[in-house]
N, C-alpha and C. Protein backbone atom coordinates (compact mmCIF):
# COMPACT_ATOMS: atom_id res chain seq x y z
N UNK A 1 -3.75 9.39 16.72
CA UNK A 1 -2.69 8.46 16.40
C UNK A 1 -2.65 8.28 14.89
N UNK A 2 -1.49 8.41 14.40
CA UNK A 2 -1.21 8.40 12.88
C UNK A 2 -0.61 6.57 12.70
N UNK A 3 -1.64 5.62 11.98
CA UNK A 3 -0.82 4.35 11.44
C UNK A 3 -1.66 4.10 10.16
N UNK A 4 -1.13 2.99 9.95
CA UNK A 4 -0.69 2.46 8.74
C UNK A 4 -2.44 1.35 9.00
N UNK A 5 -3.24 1.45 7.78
CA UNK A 5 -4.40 0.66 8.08
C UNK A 5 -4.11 -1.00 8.33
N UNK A 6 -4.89 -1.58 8.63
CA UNK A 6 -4.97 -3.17 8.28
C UNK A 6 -4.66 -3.23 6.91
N UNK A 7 -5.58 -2.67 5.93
CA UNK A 7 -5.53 -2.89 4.68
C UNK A 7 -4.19 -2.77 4.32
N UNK A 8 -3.73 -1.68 4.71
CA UNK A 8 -2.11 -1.43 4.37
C UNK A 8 -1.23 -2.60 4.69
N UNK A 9 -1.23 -2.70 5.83
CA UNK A 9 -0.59 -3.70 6.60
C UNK A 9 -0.63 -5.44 5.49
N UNK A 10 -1.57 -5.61 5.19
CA UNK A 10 -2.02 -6.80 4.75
C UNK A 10 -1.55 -6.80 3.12
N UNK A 11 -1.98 -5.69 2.67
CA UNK A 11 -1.21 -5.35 0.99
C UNK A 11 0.44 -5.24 1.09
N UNK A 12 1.11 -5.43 2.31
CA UNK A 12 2.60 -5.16 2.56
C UNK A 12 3.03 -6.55 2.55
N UNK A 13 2.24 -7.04 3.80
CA UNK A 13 2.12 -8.70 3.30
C UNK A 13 2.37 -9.52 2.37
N UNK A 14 1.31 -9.15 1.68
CA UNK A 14 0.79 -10.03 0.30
C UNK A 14 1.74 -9.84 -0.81
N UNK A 15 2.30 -8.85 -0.79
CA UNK A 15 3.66 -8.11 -1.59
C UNK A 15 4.75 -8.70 -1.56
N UNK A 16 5.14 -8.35 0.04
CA UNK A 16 6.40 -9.38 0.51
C UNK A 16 6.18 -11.12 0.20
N UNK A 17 5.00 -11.72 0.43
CA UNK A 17 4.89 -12.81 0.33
C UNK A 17 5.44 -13.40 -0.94
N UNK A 18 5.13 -12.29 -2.00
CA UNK A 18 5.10 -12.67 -3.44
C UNK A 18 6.50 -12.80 -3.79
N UNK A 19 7.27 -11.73 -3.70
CA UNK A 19 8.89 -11.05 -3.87
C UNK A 19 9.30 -12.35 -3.23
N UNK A 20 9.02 -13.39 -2.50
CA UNK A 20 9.50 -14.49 -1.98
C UNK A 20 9.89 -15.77 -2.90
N UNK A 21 9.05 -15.38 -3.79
CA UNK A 21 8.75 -16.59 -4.56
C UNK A 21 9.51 -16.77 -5.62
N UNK A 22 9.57 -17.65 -6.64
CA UNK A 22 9.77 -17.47 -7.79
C UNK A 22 9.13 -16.72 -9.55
N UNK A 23 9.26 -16.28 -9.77
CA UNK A 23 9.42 -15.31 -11.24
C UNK A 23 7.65 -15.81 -11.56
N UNK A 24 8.08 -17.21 -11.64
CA UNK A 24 7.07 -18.07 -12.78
C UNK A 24 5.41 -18.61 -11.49
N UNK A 25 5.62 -18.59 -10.09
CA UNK A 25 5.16 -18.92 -9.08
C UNK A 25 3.63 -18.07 -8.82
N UNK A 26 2.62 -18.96 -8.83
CA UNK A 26 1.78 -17.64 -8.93
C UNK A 26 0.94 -17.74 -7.36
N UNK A 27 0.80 -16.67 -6.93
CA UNK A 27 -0.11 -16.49 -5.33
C UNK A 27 -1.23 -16.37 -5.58
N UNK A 28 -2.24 -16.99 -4.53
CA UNK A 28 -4.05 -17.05 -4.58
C UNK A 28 -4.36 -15.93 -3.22
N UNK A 29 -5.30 -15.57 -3.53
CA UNK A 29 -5.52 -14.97 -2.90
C UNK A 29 -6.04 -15.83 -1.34
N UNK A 30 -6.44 -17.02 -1.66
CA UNK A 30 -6.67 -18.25 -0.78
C UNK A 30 -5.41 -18.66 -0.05
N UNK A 31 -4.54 -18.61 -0.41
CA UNK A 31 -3.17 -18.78 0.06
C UNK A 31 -2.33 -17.68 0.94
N UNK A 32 -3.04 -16.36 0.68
CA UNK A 32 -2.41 -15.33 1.87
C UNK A 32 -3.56 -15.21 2.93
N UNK A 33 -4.68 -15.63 2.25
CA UNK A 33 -5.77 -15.80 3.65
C UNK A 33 -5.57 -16.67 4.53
N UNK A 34 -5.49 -17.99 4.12
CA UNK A 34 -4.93 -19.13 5.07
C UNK A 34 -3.61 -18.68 5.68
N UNK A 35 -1.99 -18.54 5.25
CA UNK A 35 -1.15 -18.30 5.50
C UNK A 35 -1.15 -17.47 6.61
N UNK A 36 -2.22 -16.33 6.31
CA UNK A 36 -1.84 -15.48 7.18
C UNK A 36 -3.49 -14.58 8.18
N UNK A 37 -3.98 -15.65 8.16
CA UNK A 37 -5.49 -15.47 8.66
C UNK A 37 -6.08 -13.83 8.41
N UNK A 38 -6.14 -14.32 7.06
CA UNK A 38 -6.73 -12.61 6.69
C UNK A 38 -7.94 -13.20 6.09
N UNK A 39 -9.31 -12.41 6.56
CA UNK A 39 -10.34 -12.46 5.86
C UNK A 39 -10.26 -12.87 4.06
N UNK A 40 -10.23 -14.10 3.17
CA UNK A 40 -10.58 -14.03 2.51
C UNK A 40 -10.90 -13.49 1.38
N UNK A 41 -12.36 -12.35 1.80
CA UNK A 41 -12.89 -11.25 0.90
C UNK A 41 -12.31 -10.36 0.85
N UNK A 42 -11.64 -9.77 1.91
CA UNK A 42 -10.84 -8.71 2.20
C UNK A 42 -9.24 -8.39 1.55
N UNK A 43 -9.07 -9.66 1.50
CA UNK A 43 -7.65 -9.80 0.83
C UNK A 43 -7.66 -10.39 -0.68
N UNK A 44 -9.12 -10.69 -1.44
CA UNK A 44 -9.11 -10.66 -2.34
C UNK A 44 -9.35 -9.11 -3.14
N UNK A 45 -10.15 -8.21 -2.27
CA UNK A 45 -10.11 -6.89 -2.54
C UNK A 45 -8.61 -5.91 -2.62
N UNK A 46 -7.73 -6.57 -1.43
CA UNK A 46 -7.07 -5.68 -1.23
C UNK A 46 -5.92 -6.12 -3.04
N UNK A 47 -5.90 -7.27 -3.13
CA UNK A 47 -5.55 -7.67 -4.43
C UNK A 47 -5.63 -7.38 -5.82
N UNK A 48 -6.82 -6.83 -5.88
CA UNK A 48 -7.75 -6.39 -6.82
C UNK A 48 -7.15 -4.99 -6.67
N UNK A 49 -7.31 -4.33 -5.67
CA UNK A 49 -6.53 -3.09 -5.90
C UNK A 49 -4.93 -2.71 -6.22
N UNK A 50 -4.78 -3.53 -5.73
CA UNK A 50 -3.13 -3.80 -6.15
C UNK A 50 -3.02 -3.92 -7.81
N UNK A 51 -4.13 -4.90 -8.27
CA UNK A 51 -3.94 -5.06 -9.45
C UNK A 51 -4.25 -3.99 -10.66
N UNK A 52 -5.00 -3.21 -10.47
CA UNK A 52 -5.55 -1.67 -10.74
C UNK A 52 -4.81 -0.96 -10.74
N UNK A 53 -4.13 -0.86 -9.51
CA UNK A 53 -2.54 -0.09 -9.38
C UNK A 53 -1.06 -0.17 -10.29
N UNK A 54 -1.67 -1.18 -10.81
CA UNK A 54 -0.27 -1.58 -11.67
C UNK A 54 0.61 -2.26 -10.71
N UNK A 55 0.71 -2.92 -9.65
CA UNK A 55 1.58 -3.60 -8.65
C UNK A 55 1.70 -5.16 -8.80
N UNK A 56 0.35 -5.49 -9.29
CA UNK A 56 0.43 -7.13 -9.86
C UNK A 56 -0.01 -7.21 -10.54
N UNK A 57 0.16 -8.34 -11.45
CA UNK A 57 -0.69 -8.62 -12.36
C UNK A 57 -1.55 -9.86 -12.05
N UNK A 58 -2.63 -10.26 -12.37
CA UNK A 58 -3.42 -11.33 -12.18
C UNK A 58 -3.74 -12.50 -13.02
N UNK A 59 -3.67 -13.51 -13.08
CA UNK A 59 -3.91 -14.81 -14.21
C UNK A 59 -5.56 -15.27 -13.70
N UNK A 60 -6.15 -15.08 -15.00
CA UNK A 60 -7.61 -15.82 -14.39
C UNK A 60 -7.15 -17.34 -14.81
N UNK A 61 -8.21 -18.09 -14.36
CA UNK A 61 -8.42 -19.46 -14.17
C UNK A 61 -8.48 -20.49 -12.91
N UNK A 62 -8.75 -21.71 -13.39
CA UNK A 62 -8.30 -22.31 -12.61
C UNK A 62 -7.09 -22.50 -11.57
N UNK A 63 -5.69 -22.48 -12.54
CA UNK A 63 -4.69 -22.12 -11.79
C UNK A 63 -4.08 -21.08 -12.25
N UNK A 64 -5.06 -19.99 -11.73
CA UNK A 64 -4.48 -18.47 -11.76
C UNK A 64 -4.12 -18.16 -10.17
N UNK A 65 -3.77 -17.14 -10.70
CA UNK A 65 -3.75 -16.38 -9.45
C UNK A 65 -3.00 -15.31 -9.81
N UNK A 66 -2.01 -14.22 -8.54
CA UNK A 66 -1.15 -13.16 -8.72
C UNK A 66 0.63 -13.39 -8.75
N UNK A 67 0.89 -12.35 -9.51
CA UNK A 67 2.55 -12.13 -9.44
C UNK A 67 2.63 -10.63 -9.75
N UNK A 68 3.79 -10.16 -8.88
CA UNK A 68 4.36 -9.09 -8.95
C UNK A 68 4.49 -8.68 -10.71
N UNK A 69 4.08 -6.99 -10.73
CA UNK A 69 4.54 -6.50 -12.07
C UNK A 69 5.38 -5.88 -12.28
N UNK A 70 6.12 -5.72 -11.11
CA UNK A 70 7.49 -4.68 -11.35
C UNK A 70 8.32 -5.02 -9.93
N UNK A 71 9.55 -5.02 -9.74
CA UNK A 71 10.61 -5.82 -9.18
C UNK A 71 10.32 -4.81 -7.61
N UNK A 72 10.44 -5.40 -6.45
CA UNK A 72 10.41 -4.91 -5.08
C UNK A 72 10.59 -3.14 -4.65
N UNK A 73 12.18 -3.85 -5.79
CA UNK A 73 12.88 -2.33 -5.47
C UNK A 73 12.49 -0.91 -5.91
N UNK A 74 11.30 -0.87 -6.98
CA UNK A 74 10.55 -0.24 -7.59
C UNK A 74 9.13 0.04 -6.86
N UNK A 75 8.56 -0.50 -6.15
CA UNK A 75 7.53 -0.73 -5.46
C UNK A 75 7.59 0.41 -4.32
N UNK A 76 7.21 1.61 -3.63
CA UNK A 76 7.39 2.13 -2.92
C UNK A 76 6.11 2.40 -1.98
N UNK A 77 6.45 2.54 -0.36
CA UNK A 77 5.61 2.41 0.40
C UNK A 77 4.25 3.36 -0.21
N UNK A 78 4.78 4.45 -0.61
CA UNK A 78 3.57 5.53 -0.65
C UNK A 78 2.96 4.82 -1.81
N UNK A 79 3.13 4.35 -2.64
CA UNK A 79 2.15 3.54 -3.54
C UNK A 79 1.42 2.54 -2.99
N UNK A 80 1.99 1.83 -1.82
CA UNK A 80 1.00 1.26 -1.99
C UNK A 80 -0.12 1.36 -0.75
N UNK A 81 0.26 2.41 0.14
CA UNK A 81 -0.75 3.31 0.34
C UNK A 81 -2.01 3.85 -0.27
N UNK A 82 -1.32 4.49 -1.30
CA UNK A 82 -2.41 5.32 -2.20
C UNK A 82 -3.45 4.47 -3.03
N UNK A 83 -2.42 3.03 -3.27
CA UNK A 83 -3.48 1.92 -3.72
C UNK A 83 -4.41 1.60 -2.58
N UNK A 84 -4.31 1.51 -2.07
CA UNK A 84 -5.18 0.89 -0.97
C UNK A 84 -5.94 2.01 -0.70
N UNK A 85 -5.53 2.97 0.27
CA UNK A 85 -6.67 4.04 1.09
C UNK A 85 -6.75 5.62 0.14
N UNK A 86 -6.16 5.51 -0.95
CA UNK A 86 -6.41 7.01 -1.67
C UNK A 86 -5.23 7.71 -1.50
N UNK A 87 -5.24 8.96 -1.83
CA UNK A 87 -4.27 9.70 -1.89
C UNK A 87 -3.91 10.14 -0.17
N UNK A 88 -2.62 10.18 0.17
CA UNK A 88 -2.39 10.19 1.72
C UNK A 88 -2.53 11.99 1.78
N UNK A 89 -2.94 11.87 3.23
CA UNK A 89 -3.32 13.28 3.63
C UNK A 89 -3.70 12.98 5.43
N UNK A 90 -2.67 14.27 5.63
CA UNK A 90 -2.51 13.79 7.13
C UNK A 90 -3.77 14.76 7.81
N UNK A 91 -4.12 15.64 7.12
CA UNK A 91 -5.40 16.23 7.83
C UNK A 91 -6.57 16.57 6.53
N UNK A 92 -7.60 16.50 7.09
CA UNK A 92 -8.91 16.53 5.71
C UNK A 92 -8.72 17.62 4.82
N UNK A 93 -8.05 18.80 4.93
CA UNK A 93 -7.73 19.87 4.14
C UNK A 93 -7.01 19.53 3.35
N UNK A 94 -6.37 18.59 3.88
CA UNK A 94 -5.22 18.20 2.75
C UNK A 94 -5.23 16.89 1.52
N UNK A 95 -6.92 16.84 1.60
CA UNK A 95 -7.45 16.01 0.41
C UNK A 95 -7.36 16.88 -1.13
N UNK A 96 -7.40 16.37 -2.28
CA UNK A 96 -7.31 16.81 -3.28
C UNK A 96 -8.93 16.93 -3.71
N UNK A 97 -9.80 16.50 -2.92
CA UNK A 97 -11.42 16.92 -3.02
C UNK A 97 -11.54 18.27 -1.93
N UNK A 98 -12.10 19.06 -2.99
CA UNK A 98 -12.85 20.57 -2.89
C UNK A 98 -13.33 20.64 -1.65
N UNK A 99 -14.38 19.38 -1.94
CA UNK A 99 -15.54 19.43 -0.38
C UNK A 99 -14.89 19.39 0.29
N UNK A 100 -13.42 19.18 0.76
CA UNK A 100 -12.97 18.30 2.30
C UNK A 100 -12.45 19.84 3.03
N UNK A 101 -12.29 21.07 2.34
CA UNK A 101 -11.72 22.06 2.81
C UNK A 101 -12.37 22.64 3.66
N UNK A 102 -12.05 22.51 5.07
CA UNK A 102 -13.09 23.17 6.36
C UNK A 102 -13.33 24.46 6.09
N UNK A 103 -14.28 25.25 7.14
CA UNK A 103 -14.95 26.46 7.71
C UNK A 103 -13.31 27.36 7.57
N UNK A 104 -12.50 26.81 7.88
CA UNK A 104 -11.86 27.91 8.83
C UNK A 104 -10.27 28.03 7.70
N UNK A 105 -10.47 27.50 6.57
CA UNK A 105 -9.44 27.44 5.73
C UNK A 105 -9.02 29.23 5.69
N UNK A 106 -9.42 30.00 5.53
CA UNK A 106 -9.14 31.96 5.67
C UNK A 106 -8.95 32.13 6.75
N UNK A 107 -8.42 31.21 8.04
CA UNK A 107 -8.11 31.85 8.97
C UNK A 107 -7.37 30.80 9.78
N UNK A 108 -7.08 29.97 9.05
CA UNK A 108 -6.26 28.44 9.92
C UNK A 108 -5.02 28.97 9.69
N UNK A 109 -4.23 28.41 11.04
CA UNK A 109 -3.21 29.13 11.46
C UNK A 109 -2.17 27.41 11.51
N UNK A 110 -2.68 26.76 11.06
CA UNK A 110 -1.93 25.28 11.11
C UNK A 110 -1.67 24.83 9.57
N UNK A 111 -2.35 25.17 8.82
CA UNK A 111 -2.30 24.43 7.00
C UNK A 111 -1.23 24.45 6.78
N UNK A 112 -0.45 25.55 6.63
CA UNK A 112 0.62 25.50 6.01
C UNK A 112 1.74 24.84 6.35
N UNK A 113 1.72 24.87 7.69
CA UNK A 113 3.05 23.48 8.27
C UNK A 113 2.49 22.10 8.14
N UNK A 114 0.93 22.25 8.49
CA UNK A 114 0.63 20.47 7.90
C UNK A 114 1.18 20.31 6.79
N UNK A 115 1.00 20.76 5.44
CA UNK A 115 1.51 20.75 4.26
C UNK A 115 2.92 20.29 4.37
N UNK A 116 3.62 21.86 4.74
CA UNK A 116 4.77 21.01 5.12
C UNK A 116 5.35 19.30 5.33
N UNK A 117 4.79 18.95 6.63
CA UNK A 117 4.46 17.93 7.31
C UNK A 117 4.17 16.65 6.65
N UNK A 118 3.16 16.97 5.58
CA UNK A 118 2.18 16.04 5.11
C UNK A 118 3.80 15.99 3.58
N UNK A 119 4.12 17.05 3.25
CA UNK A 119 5.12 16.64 2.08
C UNK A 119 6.36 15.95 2.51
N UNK A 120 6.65 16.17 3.47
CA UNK A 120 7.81 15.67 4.78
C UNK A 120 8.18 14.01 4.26
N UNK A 121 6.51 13.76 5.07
CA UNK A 121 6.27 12.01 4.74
C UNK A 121 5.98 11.72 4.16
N UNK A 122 5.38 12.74 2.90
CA UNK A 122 5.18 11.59 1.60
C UNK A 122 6.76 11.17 0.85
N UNK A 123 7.55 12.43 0.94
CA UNK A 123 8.69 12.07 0.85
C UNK A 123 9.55 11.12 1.07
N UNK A 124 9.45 10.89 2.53
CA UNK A 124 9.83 10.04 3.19
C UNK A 124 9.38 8.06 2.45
N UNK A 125 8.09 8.64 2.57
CA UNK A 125 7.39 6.89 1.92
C UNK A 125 7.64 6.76 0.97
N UNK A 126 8.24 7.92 0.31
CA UNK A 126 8.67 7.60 -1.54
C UNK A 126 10.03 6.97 -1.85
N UNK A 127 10.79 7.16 -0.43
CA UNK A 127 12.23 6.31 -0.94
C UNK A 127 12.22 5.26 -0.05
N UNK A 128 11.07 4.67 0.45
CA UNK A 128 11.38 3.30 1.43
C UNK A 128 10.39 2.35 0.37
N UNK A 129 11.67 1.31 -0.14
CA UNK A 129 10.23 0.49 -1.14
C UNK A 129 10.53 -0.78 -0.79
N UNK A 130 10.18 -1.47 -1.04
CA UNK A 130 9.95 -3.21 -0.61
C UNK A 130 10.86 -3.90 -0.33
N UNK A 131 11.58 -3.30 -1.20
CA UNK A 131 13.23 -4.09 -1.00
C UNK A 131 13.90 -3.56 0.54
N UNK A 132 13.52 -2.46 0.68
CA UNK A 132 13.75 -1.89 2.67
C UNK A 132 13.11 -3.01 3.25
N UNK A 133 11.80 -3.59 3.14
CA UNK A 133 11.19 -3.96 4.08
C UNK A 133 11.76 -5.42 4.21
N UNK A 134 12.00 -6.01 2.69
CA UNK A 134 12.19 -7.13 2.61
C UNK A 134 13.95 -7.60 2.96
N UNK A 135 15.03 -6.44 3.29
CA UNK A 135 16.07 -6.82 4.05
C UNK A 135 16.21 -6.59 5.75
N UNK A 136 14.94 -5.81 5.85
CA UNK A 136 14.92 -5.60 7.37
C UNK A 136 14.46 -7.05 7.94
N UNK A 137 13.31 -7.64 6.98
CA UNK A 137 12.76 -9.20 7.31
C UNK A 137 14.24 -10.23 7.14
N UNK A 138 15.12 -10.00 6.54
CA UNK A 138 15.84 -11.36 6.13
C UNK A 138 17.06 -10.82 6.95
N UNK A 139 17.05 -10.08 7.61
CA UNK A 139 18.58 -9.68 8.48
C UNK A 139 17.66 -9.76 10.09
N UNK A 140 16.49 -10.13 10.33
CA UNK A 140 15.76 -10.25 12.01
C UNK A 140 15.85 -11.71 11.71
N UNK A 141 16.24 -12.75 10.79
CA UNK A 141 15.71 -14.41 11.08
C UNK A 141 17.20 -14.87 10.62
């Protein structure tokens, strides 16, 4: 079965949550845990990677916290994928690490349509960005 991790799931969240807000409005990472019963640690990590990514920026302090660094519509699913779980790859051959290339790469009779496959949907995740997700949410309520 091919999905989308928790982590993913939860960094889609925390995204949308933000794009909600106002410009000047800043999100805690305490505030999408409660909101949305996500582990805490987990969603302060997944934050932290976001922020690495160039997707938010972060305010230390007391009343710090996160805001978006670049507008929804700019934001695209496969990023923030790749922030979270690495570079996407629908089968282990199709990692950009050396080691991951099996026994049978001189005689696999499947690589080349995975490839295919695997460029298919990255494609695909490259033109669906936040702003998709965030009118599919405001046209269901």
């Amino acid at each position: 079965m091919m999905k989308f991790s928790k982590k993913v799931e939860y960094a889609l969240i925390a995204l949308l949550h933000m794009a909600k807000k106002s410009i000047d409005e800043l999100t805690t990472a305490r505030e999408l845990s409660d909101k949305y019963n996500i582990s805490l640690e987990l969603m302060g990590k997944i934050l932290q990677s976001l922020v690495k990514s160039g997707m938010l920026i972060s305010v230390q302090g007391v009343k710090g916290g996160y805001y978006l660094a670049q507008p929804i519509d700019r934001i695209n699913i496969s990023s923030v994928i790749t922030a979270i779980e690495g570079p996407i790859a629908i089968a282990d051959c199709l990692y950009a690490d050396e080691e991951m290339i099996c026994d049978r790469e001189r005689n696999c009779l499947i690589r080349r349509s995975m490839e295919d496959i695997q460029s298919k949907l990255v494609n695909l995740l490259d033109e669906i960005t936040l702003k998709d997700f965030e009118k599919k949410f405001s046209t269901s309520y």
